[in-house]
PDB file of N, CA and C in Angstrom:
ATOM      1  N   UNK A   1      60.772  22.685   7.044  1.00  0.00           N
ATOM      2  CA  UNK A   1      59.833  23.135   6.034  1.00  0.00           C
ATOM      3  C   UNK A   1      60.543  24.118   5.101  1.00  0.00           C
ATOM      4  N   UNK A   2      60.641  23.789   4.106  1.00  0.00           N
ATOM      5  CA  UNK A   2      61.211  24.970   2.933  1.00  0.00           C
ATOM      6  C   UNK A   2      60.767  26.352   3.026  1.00  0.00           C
ATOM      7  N   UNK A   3      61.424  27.228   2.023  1.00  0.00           N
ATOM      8  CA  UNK A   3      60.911  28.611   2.673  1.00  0.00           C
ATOM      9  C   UNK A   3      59.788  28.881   1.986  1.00  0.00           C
ATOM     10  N   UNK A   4      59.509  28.123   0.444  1.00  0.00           N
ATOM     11  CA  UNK A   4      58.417  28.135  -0.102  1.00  0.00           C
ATOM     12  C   UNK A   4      57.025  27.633   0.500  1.00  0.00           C
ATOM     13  N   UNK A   5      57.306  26.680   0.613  1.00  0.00           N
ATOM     14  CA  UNK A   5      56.457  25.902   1.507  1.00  0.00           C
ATOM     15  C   UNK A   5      55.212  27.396   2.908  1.00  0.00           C
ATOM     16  N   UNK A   6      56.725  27.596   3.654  1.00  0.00           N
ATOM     17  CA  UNK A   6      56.306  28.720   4.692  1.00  0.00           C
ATOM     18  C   UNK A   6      55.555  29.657   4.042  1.00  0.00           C
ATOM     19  N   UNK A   7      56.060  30.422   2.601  1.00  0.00           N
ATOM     20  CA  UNK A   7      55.580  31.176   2.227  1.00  0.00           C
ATOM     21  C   UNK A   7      54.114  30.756   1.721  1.00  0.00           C
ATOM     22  N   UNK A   8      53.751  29.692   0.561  1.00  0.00           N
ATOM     23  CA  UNK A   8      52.686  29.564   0.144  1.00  0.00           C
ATOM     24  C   UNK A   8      50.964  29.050   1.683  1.00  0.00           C
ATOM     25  N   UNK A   9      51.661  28.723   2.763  1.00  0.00           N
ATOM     26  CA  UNK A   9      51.235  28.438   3.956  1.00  0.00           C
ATOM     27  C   UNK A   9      50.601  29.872   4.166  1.00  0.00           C
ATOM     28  N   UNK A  10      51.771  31.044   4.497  1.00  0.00           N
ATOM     29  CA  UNK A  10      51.057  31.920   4.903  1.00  0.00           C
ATOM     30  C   UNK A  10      50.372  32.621   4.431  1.00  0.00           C
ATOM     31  N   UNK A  11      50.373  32.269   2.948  1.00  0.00           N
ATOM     32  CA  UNK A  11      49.294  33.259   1.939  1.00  0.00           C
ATOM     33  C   UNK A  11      48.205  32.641   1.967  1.00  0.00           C
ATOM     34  N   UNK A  12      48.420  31.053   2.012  1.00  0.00           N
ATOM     35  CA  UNK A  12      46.543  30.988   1.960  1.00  0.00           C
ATOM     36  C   UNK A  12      46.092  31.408   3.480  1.00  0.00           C
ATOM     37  N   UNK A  13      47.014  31.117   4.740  1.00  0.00           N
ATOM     38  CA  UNK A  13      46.333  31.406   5.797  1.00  0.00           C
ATOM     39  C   UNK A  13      45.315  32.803   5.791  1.00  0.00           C
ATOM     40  N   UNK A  14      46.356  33.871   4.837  1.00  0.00           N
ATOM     41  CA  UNK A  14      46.261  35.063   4.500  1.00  0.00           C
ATOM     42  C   UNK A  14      44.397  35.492   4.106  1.00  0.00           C
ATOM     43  N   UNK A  15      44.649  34.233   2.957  1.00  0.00           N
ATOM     44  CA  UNK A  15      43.348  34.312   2.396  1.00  0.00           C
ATOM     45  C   UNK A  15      42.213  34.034   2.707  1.00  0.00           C
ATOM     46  N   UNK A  16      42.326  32.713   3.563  1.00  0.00           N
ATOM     47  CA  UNK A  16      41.688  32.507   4.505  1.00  0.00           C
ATOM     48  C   UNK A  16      41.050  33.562   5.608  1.00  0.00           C
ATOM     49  N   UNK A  17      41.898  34.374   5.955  1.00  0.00           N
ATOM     50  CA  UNK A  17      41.375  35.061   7.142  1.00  0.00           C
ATOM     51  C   UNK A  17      40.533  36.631   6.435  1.00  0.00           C
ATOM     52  N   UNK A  18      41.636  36.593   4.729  1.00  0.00           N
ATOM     53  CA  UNK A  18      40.487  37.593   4.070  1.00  0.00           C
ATOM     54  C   UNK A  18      38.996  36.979   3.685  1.00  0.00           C
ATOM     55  N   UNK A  19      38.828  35.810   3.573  1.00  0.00           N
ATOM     56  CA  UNK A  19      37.388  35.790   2.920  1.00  0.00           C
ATOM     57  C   UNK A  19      36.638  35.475   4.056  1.00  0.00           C
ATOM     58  N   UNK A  20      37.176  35.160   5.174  1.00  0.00           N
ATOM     59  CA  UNK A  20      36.418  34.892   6.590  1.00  0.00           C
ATOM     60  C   UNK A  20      36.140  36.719   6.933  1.00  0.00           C
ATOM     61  N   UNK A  21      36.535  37.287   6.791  1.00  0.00           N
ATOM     62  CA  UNK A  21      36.578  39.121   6.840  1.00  0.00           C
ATOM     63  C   UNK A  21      35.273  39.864   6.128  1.00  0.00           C
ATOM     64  N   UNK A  22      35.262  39.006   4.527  1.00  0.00           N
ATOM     65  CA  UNK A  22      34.264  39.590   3.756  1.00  0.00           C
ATOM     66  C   UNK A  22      32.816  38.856   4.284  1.00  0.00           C
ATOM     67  N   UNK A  23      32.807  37.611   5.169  1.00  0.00           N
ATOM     68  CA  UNK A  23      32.029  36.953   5.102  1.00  0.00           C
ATOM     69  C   UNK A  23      31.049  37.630   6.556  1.00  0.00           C
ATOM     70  N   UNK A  24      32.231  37.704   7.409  1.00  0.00           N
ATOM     71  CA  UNK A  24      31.198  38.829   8.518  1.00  0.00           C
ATOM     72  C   UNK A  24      30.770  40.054   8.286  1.00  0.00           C
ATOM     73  N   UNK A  25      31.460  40.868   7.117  1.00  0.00           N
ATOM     74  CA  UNK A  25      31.197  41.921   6.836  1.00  0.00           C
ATOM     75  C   UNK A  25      29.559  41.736   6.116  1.00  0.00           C
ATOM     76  N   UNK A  26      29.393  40.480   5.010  1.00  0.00           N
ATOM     77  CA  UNK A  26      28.617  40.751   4.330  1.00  0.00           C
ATOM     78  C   UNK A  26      27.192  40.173   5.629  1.00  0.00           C
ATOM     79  N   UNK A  27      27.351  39.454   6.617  1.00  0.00           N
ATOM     80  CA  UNK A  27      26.784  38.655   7.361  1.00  0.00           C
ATOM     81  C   UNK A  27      26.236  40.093   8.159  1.00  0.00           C
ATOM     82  N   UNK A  28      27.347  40.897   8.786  1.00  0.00           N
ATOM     83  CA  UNK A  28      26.458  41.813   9.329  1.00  0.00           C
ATOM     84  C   UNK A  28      25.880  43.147   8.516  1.00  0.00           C
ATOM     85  N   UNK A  29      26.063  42.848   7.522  1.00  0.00           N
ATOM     86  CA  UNK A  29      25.391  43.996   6.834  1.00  0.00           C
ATOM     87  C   UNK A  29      24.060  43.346   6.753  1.00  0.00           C
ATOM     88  N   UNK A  30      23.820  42.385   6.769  1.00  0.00           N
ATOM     89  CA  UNK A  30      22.433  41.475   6.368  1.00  0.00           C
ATOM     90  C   UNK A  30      21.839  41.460   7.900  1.00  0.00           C
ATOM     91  N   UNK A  31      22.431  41.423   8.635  1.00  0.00           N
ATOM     92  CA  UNK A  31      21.474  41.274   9.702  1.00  0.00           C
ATOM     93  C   UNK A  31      21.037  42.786  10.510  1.00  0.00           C
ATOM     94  N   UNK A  32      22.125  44.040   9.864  1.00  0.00           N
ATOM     95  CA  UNK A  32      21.870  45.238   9.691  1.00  0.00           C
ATOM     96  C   UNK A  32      19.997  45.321   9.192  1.00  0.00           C
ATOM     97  N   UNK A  33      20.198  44.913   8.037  1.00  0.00           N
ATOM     98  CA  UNK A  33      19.060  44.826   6.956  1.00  0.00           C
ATOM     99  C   UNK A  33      17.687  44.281   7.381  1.00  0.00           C
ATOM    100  N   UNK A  34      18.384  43.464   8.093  1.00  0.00           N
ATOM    101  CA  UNK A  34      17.003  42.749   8.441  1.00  0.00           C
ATOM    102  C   UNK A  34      16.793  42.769   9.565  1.00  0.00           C
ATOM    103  N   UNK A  35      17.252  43.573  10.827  1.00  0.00           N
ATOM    104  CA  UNK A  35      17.129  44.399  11.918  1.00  0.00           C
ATOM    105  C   UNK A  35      15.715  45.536  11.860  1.00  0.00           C
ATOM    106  N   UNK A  36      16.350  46.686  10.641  1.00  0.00           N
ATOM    107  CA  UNK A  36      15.647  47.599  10.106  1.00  0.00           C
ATOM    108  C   UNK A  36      14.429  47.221   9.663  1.00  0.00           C
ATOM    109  N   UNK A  37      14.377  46.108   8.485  1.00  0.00           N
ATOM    110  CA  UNK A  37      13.077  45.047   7.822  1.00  0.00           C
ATOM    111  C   UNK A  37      12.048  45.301   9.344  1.00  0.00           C
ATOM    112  N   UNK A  38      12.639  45.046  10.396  1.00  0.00           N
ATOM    113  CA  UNK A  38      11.462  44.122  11.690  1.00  0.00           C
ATOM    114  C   UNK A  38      11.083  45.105  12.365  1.00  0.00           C
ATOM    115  N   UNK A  39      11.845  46.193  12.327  1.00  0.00           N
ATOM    116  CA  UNK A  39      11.439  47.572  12.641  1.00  0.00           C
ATOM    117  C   UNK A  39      10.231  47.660  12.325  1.00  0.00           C
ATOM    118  N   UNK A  40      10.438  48.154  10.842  1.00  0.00           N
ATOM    119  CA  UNK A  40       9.662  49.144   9.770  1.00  0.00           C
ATOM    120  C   UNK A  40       8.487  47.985   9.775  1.00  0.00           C
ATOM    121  N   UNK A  41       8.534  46.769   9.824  1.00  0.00           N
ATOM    122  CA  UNK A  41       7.338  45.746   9.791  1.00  0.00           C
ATOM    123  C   UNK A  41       6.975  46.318  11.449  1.00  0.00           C
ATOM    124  N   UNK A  42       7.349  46.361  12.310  1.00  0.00           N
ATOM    125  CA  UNK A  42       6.676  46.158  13.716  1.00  0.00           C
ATOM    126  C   UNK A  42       5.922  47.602  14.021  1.00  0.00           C
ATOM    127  N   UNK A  43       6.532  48.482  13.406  1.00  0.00           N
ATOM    128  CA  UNK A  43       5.719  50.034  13.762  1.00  0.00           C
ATOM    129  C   UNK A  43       4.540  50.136  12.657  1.00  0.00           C
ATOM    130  N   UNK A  44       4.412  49.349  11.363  1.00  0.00           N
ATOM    131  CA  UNK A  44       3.639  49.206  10.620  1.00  0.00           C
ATOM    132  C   UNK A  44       2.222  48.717  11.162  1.00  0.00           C
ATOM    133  N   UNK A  45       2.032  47.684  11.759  1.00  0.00           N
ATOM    134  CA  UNK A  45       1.483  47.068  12.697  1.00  0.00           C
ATOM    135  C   UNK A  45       1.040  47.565  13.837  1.00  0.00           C
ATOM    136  N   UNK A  46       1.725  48.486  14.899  1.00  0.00           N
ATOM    137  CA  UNK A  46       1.464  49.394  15.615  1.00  0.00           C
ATOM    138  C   UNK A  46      -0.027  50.251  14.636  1.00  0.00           C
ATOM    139  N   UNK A  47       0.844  50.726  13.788  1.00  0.00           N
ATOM    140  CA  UNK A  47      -0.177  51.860  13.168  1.00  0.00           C
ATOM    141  C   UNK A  47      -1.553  51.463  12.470  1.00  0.00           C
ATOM    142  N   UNK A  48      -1.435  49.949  12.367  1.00  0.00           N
ATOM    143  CA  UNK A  48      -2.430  49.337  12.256  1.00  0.00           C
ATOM    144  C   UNK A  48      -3.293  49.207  13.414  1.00  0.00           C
ATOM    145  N   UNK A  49      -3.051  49.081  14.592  1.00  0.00           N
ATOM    146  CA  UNK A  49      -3.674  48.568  15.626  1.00  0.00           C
ATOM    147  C   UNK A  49      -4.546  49.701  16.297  1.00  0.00           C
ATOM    148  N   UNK A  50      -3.307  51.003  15.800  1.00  0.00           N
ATOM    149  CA  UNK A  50      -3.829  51.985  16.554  1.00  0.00           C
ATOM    150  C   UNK A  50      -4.917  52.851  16.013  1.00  0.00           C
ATOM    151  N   UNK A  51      -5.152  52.543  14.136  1.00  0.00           N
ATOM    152  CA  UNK A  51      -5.320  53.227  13.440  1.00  0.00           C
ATOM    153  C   UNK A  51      -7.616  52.383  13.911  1.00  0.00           C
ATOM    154  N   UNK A  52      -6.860  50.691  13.810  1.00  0.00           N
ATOM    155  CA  UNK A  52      -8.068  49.892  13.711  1.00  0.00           C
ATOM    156  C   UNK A  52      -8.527  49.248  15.012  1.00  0.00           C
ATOM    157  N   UNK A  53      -8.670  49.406  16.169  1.00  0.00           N
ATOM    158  CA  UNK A  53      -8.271  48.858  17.642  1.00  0.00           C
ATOM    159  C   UNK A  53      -9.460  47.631  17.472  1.00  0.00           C
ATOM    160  N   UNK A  54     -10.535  47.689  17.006  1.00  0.00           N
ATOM    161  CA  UNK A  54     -11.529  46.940  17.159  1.00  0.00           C
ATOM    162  C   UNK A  54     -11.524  45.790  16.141  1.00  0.00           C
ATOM    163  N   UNK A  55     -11.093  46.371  14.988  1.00  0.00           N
ATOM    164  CA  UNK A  55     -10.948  44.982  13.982  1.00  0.00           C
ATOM    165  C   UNK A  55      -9.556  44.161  14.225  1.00  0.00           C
ATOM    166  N   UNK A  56      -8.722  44.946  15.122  1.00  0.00           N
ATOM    167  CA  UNK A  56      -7.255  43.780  15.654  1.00  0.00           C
ATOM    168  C   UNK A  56      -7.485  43.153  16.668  1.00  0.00           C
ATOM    169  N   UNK A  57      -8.400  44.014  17.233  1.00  0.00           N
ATOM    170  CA  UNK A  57      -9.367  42.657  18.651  1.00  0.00           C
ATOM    171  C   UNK A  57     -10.078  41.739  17.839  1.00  0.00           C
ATOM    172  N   UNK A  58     -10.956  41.814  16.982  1.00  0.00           N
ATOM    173  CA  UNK A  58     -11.428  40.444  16.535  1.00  0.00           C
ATOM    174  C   UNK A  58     -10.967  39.867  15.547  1.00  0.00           C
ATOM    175  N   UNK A  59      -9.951  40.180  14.785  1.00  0.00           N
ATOM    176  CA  UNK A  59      -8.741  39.305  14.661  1.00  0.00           C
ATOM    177  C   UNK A  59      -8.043  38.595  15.513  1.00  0.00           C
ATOM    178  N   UNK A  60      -7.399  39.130  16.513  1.00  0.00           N
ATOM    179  CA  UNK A  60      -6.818  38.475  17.470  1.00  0.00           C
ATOM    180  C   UNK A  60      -7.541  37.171  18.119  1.00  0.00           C
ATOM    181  N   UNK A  61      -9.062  37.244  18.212  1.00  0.00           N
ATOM    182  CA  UNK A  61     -10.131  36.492  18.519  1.00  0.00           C
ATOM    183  C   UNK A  61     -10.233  35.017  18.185  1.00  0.00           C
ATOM    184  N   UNK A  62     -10.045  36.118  16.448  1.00  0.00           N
ATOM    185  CA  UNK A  62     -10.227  34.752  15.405  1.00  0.00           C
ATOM    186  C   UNK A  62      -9.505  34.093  15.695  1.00  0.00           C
ATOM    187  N   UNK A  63      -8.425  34.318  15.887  1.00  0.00           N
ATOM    188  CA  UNK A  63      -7.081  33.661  15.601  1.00  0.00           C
ATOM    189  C   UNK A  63      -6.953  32.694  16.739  1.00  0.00           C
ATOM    190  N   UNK A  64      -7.214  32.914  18.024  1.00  0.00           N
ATOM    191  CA  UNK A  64      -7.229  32.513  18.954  1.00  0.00           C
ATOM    192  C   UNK A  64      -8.378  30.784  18.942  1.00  0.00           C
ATOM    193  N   UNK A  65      -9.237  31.435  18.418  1.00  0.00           N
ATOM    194  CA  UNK A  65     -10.263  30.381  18.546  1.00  0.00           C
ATOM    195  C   UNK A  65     -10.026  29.627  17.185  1.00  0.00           C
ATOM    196  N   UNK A  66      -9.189  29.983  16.390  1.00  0.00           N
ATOM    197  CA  UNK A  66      -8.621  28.957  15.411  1.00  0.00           C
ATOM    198  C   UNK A  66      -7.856  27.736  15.978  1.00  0.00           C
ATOM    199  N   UNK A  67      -7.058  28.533  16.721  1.00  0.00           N
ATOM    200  CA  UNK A  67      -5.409  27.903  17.411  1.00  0.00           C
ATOM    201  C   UNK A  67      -6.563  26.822  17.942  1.00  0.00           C
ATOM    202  N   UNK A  68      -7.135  27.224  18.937  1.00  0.00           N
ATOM    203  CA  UNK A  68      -8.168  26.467  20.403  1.00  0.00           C
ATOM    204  C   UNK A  68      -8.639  25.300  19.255  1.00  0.00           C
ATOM    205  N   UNK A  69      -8.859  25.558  18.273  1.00  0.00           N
ATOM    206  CA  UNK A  69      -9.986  24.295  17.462  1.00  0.00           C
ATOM    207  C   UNK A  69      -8.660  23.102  16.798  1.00  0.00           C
ATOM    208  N   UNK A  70      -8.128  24.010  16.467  1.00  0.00           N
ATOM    209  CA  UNK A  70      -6.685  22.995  15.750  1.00  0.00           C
ATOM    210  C   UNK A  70      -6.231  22.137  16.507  1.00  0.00           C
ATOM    211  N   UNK A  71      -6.257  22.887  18.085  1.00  0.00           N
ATOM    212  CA  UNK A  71      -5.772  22.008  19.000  1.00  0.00           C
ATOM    213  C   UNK A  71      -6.509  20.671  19.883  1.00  0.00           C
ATOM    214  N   UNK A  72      -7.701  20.849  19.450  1.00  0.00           N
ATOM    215  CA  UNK A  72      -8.663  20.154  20.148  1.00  0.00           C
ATOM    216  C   UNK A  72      -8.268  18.592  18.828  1.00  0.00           C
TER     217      UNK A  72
END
């Protein structure tokens, strides 16, 4: 293999392994993001439940006896 050859080989390998680099970086910054998102949604909800206990019971109800009818 020529030395050019070797050389232009190891630069794209190069590049290769840089944009595979930016791609987990940007991958876990997003799942960073949307970690936090399910948080801030799940304690939201809490404070709903805790705030409304009786109207998330008959929600929950509804919902239930929706599912039960869909399924029939």
């Amino acid at each position: 293999m020529p030395t050019t050859t070797k050389a232009s080989a190891a630069k794209t390998q190069e590049q290769i392994e840089e944009t595979a680099d930016a791609i987990k970086q940007q991958a876990k910054e997003k799942l960073e993001a949307g970690a936090e998102s399910i948080q801030q949604a799940t304690k939201s909800a809490e404070n709903v439940v805790k705030d409304h206990p009786l109207l998330s019971l008959g929600c929950a109800f509804l919902a239930g006896w929706a599912v039960s009818k869909l399924i029939k």
